[in-house]
C-alpha atoms as a PDB file:
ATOM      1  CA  UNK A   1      79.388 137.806  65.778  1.00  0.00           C
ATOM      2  CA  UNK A   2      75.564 138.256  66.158  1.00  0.00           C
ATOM      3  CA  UNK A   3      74.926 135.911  63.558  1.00  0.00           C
ATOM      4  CA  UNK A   4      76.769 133.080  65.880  1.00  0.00           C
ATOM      5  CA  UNK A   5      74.069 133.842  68.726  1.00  0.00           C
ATOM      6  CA  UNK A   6      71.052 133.867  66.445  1.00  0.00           C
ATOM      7  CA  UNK A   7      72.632 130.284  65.765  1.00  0.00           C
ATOM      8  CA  UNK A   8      72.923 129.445  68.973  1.00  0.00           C
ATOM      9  CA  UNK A   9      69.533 130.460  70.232  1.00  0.00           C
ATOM     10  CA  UNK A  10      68.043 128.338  67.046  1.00  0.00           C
ATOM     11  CA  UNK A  11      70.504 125.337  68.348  1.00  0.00           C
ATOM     12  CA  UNK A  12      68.869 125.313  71.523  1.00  0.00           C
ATOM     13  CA  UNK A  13      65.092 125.930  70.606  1.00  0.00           C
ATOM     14  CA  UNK A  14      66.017 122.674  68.303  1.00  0.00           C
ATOM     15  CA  UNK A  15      67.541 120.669  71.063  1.00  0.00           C
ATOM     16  CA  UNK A  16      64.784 121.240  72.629  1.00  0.00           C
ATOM     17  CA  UNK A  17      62.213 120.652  70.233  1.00  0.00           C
ATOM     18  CA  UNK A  18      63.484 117.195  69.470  1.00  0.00           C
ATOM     19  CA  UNK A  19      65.264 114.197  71.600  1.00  0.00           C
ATOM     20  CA  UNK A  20      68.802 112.956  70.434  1.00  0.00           C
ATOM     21  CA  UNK A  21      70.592 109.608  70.709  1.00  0.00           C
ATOM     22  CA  UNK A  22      74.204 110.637  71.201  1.00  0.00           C
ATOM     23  CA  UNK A  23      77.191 109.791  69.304  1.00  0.00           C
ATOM     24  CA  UNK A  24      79.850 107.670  71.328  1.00  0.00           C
ATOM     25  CA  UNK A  25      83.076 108.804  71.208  1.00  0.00           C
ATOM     26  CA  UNK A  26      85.678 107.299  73.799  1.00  0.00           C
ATOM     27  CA  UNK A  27      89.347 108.635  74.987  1.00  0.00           C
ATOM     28  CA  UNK A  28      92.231 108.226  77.065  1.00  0.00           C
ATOM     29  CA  UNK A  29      93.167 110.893  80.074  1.00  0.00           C
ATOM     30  CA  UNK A  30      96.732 111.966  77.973  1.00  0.00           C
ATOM     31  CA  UNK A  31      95.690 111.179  74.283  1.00  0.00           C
ATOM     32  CA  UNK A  32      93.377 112.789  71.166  1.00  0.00           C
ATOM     33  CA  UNK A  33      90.051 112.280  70.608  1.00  0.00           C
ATOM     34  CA  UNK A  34      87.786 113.060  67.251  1.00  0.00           C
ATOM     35  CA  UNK A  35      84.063 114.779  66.748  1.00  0.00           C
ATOM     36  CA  UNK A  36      83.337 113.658  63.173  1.00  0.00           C
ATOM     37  CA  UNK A  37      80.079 115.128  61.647  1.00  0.00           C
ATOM     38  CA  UNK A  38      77.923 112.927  59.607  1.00  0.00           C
ATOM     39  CA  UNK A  39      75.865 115.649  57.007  1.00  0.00           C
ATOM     40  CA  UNK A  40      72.986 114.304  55.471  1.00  0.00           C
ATOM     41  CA  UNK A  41      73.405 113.427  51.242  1.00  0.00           C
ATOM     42  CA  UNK A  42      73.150 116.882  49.889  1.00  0.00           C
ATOM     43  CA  UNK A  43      73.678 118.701  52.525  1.00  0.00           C
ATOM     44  CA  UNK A  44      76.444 121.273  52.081  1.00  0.00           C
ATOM     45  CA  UNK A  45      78.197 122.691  54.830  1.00  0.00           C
ATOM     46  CA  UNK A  46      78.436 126.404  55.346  1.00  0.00           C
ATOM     47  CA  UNK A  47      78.242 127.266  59.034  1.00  0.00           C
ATOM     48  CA  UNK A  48      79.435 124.924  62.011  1.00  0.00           C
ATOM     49  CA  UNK A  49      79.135 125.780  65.239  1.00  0.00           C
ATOM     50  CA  UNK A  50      80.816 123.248  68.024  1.00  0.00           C
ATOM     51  CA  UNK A  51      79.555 123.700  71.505  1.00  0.00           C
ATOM     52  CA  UNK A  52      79.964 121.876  74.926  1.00  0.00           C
ATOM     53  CA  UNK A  53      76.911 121.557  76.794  1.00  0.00           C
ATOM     54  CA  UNK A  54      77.574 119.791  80.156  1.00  0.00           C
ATOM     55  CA  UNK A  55      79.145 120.276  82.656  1.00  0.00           C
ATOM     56  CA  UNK A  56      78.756 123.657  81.526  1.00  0.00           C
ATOM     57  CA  UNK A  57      77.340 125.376  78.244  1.00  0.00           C
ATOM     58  CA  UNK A  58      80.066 127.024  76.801  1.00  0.00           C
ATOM     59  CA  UNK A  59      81.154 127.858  72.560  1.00  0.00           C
ATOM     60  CA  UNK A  60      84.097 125.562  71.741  1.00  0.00           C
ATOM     61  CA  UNK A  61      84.761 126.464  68.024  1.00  0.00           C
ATOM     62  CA  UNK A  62      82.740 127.883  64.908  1.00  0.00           C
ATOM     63  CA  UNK A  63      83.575 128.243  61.410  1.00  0.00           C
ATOM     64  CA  UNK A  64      81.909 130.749  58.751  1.00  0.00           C
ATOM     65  CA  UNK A  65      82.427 130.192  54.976  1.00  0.00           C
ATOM     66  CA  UNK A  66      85.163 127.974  55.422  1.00  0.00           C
ATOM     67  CA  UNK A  67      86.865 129.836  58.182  1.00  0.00           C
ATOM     68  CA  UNK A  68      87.093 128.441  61.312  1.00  0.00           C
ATOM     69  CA  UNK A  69      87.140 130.415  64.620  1.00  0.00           C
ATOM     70  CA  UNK A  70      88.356 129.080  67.443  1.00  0.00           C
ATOM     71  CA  UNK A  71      89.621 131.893  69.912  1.00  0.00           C
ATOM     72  CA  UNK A  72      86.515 131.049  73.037  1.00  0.00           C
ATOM     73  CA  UNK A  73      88.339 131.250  76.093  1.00  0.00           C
ATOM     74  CA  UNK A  74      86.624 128.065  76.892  1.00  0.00           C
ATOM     75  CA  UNK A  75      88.097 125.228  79.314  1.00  0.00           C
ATOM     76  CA  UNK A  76      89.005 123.985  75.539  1.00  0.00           C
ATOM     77  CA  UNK A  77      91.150 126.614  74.700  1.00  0.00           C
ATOM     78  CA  UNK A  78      94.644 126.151  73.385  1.00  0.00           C
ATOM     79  CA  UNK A  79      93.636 122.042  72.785  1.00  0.00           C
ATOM     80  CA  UNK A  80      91.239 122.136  69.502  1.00  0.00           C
ATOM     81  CA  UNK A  81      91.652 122.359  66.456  1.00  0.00           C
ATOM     82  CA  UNK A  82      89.187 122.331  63.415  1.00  0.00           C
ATOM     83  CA  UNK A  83      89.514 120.546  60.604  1.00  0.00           C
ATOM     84  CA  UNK A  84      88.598 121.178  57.127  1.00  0.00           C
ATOM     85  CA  UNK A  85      86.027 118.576  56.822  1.00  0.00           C
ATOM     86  CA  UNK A  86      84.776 119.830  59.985  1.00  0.00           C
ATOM     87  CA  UNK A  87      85.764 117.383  62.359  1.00  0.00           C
ATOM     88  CA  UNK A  88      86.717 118.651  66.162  1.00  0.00           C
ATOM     89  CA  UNK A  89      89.827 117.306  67.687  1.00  0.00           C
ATOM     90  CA  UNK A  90      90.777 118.119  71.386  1.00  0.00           C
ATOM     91  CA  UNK A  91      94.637 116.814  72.208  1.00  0.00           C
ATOM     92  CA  UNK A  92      95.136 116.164  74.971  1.00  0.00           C
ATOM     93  CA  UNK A  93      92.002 115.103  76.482  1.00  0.00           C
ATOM     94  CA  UNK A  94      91.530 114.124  80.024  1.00  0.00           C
ATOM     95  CA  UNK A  95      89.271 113.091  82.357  1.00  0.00           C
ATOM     96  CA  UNK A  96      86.736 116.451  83.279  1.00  0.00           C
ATOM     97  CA  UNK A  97      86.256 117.306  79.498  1.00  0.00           C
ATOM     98  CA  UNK A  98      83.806 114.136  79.279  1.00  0.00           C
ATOM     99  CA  UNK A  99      80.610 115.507  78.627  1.00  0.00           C
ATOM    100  CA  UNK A 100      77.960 116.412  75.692  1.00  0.00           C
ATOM    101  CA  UNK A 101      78.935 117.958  72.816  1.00  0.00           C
ATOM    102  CA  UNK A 102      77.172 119.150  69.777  1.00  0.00           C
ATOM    103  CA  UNK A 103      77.563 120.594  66.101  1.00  0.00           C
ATOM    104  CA  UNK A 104      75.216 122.602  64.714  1.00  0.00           C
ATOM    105  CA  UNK A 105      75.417 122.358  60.859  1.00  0.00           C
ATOM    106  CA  UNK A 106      73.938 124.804  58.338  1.00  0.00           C
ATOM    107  CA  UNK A 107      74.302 124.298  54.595  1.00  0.00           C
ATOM    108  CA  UNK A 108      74.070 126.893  51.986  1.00  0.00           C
ATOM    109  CA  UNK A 109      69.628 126.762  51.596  1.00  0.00           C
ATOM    110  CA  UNK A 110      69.510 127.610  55.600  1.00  0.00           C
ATOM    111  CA  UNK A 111      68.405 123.998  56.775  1.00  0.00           C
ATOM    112  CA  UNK A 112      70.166 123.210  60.158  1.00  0.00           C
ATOM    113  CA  UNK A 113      70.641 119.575  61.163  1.00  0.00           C
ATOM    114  CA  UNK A 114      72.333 118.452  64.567  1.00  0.00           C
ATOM    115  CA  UNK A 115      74.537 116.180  65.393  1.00  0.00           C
ATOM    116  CA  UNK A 116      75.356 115.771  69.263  1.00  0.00           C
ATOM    117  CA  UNK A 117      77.771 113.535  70.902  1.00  0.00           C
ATOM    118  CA  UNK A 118      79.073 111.763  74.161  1.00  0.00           C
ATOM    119  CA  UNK A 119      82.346 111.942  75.131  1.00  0.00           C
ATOM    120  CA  UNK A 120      83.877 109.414  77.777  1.00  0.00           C
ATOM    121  CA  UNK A 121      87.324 109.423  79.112  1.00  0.00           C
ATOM    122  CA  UNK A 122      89.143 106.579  80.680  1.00  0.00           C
ATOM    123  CA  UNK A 123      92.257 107.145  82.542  1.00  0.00           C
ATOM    124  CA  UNK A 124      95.465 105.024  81.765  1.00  0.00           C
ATOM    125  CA  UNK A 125      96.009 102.073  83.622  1.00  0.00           C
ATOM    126  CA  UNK A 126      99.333 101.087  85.212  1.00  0.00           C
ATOM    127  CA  UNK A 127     100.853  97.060  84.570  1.00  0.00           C
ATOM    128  CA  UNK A 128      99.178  95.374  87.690  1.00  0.00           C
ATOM    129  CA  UNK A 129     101.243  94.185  90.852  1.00  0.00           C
ATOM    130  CA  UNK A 130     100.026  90.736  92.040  1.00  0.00           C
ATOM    131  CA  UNK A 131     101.064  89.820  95.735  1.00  0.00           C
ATOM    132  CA  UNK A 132     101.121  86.216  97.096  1.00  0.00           C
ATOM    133  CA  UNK A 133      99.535  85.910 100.866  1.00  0.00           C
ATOM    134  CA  UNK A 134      99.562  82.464 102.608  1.00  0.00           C
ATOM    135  CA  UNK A 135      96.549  81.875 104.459  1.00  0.00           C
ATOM    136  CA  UNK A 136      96.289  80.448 108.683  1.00  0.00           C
ATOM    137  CA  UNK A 137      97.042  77.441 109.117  1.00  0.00           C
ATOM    138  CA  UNK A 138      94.499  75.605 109.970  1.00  0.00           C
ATOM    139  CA  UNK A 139      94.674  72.718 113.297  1.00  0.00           C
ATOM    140  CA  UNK A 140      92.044  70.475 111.296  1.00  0.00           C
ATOM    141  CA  UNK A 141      93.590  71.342 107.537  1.00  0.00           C
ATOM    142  CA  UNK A 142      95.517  68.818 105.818  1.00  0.00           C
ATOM    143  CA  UNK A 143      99.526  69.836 105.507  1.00  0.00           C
ATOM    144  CA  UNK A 144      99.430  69.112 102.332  1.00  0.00           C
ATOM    145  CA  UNK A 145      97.466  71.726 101.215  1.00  0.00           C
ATOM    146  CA  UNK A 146      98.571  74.796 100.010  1.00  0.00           C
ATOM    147  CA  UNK A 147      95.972  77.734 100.636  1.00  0.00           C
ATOM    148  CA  UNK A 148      97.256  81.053  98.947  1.00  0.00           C
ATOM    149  CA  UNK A 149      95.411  84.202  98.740  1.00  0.00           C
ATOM    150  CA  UNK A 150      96.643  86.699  95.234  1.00  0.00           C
ATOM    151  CA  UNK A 151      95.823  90.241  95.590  1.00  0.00           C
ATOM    152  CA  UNK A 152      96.152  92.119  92.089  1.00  0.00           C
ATOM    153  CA  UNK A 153      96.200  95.801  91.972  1.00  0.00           C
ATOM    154  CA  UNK A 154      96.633  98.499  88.847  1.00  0.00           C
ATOM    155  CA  UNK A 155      96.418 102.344  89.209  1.00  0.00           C
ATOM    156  CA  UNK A 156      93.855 104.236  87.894  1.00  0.00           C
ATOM    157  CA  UNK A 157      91.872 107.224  88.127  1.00  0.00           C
ATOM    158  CA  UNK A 158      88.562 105.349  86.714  1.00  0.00           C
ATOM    159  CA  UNK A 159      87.268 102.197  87.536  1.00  0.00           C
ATOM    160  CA  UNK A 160      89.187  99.396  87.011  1.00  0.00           C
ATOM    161  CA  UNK A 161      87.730  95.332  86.602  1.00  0.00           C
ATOM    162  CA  UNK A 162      89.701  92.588  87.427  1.00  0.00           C
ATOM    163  CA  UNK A 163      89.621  89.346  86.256  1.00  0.00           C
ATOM    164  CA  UNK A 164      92.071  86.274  86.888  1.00  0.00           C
ATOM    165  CA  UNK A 165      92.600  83.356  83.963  1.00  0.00           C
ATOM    166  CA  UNK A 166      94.292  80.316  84.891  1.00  0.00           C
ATOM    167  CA  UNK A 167      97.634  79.682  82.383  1.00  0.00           C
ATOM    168  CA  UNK A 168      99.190  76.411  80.736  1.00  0.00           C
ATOM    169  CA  UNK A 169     100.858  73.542  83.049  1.00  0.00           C
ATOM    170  CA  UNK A 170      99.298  70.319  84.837  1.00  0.00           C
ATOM    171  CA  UNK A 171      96.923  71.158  87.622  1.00  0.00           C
ATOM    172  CA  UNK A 172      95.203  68.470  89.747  1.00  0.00           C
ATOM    173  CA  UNK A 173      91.651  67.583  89.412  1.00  0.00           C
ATOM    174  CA  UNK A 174      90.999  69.243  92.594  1.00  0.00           C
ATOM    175  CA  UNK A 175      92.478  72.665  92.180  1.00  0.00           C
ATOM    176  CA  UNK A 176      89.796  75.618  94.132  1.00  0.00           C
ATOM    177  CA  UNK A 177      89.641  78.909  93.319  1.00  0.00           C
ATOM    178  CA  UNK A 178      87.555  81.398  94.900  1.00  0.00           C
ATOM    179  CA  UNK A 179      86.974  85.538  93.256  1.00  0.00           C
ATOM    180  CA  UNK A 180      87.160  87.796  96.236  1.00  0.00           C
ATOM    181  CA  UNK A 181      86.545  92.061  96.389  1.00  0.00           C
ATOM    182  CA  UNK A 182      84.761  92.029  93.231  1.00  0.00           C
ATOM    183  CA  UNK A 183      87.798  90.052  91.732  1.00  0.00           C
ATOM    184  CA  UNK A 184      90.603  91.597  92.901  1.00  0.00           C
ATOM    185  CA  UNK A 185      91.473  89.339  95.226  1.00  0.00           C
ATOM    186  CA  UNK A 186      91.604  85.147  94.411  1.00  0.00           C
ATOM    187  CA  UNK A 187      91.337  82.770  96.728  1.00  0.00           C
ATOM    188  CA  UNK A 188      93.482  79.515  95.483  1.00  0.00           C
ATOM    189  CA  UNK A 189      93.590  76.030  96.926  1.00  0.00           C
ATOM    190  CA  UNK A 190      96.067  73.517  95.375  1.00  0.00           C
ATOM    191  CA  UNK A 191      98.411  70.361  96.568  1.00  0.00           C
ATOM    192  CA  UNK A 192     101.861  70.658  96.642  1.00  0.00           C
ATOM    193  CA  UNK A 193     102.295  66.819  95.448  1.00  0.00           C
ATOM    194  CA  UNK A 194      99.807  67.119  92.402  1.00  0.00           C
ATOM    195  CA  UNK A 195     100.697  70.752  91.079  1.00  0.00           C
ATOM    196  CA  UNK A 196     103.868  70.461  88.314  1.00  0.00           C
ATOM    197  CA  UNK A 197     103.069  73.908  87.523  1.00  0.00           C
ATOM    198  CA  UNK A 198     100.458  76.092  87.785  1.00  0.00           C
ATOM    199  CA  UNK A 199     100.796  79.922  87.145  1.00  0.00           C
ATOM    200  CA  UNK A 200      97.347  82.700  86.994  1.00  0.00           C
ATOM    201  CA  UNK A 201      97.493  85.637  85.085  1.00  0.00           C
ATOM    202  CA  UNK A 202      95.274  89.520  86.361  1.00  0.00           C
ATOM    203  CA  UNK A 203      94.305  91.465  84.183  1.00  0.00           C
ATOM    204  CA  UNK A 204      93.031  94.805  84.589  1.00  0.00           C
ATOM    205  CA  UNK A 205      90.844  96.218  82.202  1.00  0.00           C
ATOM    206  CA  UNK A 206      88.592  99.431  81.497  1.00  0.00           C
ATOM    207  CA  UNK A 207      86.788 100.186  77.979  1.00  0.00           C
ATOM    208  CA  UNK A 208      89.770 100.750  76.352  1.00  0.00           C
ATOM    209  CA  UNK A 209      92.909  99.518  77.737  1.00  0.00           C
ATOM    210  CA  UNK A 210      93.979  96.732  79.341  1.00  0.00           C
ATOM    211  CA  UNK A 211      96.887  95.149  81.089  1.00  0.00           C
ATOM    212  CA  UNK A 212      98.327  91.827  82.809  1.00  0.00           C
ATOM    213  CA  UNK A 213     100.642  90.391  84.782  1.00  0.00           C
ATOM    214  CA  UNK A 214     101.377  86.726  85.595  1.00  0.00           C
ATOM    215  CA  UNK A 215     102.245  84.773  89.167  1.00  0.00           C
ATOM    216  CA  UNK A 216     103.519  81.246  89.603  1.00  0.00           C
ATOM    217  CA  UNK A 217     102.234  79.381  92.365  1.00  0.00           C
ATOM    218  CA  UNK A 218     104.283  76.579  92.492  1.00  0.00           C
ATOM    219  CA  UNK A 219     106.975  78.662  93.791  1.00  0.00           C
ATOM    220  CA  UNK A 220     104.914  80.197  96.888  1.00  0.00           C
ATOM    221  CA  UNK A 221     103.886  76.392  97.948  1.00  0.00           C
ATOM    222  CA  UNK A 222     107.445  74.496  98.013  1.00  0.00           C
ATOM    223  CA  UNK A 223     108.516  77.688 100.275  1.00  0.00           C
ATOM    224  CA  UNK A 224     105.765  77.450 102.721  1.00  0.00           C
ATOM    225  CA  UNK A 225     105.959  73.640 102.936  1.00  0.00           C
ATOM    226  CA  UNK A 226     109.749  74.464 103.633  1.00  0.00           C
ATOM    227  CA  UNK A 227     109.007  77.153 105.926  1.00  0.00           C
ATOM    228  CA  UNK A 228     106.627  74.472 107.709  1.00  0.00           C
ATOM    229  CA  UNK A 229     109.442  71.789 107.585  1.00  0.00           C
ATOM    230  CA  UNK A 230     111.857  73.838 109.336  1.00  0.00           C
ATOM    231  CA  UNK A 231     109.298  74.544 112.315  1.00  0.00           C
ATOM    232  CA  UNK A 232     108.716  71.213 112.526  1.00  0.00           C
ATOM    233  CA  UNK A 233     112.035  70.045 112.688  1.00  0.00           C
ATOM    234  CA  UNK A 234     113.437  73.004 114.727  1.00  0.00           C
ATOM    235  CA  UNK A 235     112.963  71.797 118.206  1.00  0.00           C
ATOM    236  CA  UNK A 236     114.525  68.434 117.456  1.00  0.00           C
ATOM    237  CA  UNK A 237     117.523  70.401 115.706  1.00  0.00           C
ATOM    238  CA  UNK A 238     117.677  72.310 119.163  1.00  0.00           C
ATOM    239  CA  UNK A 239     118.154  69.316 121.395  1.00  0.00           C
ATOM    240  CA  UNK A 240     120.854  67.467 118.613  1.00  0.00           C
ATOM    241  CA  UNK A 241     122.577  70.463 119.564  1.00  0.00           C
ATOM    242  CA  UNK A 242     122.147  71.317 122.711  1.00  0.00           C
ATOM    243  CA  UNK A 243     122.160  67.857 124.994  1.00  0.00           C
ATOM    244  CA  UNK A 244     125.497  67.448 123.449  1.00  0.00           C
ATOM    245  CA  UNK A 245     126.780  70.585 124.335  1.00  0.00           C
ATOM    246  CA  UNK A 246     125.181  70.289 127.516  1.00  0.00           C
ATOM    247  CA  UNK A 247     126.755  66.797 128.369  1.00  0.00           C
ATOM    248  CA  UNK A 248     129.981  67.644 127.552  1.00  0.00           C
ATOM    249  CA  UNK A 249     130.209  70.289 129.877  1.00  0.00           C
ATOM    250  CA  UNK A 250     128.523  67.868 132.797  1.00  0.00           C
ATOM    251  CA  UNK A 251     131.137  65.193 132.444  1.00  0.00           C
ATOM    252  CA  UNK A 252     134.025  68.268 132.345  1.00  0.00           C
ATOM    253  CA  UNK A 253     132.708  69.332 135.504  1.00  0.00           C
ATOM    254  CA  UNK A 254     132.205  65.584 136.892  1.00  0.00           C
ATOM    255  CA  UNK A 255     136.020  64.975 136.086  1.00  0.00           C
ATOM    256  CA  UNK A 256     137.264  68.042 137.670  1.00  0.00           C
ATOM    257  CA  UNK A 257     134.994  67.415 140.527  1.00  0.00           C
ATOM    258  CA  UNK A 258     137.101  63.626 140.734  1.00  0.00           C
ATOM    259  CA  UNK A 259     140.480  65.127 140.333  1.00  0.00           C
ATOM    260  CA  UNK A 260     139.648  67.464 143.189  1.00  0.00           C
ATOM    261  CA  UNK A 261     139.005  64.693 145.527  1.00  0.00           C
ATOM    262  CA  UNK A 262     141.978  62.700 144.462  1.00  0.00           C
ATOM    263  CA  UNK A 263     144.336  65.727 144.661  1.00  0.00           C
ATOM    264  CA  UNK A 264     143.307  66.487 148.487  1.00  0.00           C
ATOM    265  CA  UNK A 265     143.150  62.607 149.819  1.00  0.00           C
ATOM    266  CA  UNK A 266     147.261  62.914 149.203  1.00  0.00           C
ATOM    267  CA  UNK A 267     149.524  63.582 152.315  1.00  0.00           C
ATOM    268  CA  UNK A 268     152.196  66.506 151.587  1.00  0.00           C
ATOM    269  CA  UNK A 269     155.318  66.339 153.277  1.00  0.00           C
ATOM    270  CA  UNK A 270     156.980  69.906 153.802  1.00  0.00           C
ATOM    271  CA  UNK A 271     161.012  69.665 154.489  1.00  0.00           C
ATOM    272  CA  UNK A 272     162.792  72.592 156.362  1.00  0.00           C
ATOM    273  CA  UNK A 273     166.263  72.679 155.929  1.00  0.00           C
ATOM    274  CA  UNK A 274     168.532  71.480 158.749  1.00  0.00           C
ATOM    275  CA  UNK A 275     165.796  69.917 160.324  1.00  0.00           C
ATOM    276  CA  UNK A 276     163.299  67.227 159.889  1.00  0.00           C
ATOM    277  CA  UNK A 277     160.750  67.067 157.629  1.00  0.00           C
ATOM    278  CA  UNK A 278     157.475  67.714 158.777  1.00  0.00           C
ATOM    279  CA  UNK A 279     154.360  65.878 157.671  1.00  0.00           C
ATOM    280  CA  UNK A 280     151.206  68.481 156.623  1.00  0.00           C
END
């Protein structure tokens, strides 16, 4: 195999030699991703040597006269495979195999040419779970509005943007919304009496997935103007109950206290028999 290192030591005395643009070629953490080389017109292929150079340097696959190689022990190993047009493929791919990668191509005159590319892996990203706060209530805030604060959240490895879109229905004139923590969290302000319908979709999002989920507000506003409703009304509902209650059981004891009085103002006679009766 000393004819691979000569190769390789003529790779990297051209890398260095000359400055490269790199090849983008995006994946996701689970799924297969392609290294496709691009010769020149005329240039036939009859050495390719595949190579990862960061994190660390390291042979990936190689193939000589139209046999490919394959067998590094690299972090690769048991996931490439080499194609006969010369094309790379790593299954699966995840997220620490992103890095620079190049091919080193030599046709049948000697000429090298290289091609080097950038590999980026995004992680899959889980269908987002929206949540539905209410915010304080406000002394000085009208009771008719209806302040709600949506927290959207997917699960990811990578980075993940958010971004809310409003969807369908009637909405008043005066409907508020606010982004919050870089847009994962939206701030809504909306009237109970002028909303028919109003529903807000999340989506989460990286270079190359994304997914949604969608929350109806009208819902969250008729239950908090209930939930207000019944606080209002609660203390009134406690005396409806209660004074009854409460005077029935002070005229039960006024009556007994009357029958009491009546009952001893009564003189009992007691009668012995064979004698007189006798006055208590």
């Amino acid at each position: 195999m000393g004819w691979v290192l000569l190769i390789w030591m003529l790779a990297s005395a051209l890398l260095l030699s000359r400055a490269y643009t790199p090849a983008q070629v995006v994946g996701v953490a689970g799924g297969s991703v392609a290294f496709k080389v691009s010769p020149p017109p005329n240039f036939h292929i009859r050495e390719i040597i595949w190579r990862s150079l960061t994190p660390s340097e390291e042979l990936v696959a190689t193939s000589f006269k139209g046999t490919p190689e394959i067998q590094y022990r690299s972090r690769f190993y048991g996931r490439t495979q080499l194609h006969d047009n010369f094309t790379l493929q790593i299954n699966p791919v995840d997220l620490e195999d992103a890095g620079i990668f190049s091919a080193l191509l030599v046709d049948t005159t000697g000429q090298m040419k290289q091609q080097v590319f950038e590999l980026k892996v995004f992680d899959t990203i889980s269908t987002p779970i929206i949540r539905v706060f209410p915010e304080a209530k406000d002394a000085n805030a009208s009771s008719e509005t209806c302040i709600l604060f949506l927290s959207c959240r997917a699960a990811s490895r990578t980075n993940v943007t958010y971004e809310w879109a409003g969807l369908g229905g009637k909405t008043s004139p005066g409907l508020k919304h606010w982004r919050m923590e870089e847009g994962q969290v939206l701030r809504v302000q909306l009237d109970p009496k002028e909303v028919l319908q109003v529903s807000y979709t999340c989506m989460a999002s990286n270079p190359v997935l994304d997914k949604s989920a969608v929350v109806e507000l009208q819902d969250s506003c008729l239950r908090r103007s209930e939930g207000e409703k019944k606080t209002t009304y609660s203390f009134r509902e406690f005396l409806l109950i209660v004074i009854p209650v409460v005077s029935f059981f002070f005229l039960l004891a006024v009556l007994s206290c009357v029958c009491y009085k009546q009952h001893s103002g009564k003189k009992m006679f007691y009668t012995v028999p064979g004698s007189e009766s006798i006055q208590l």
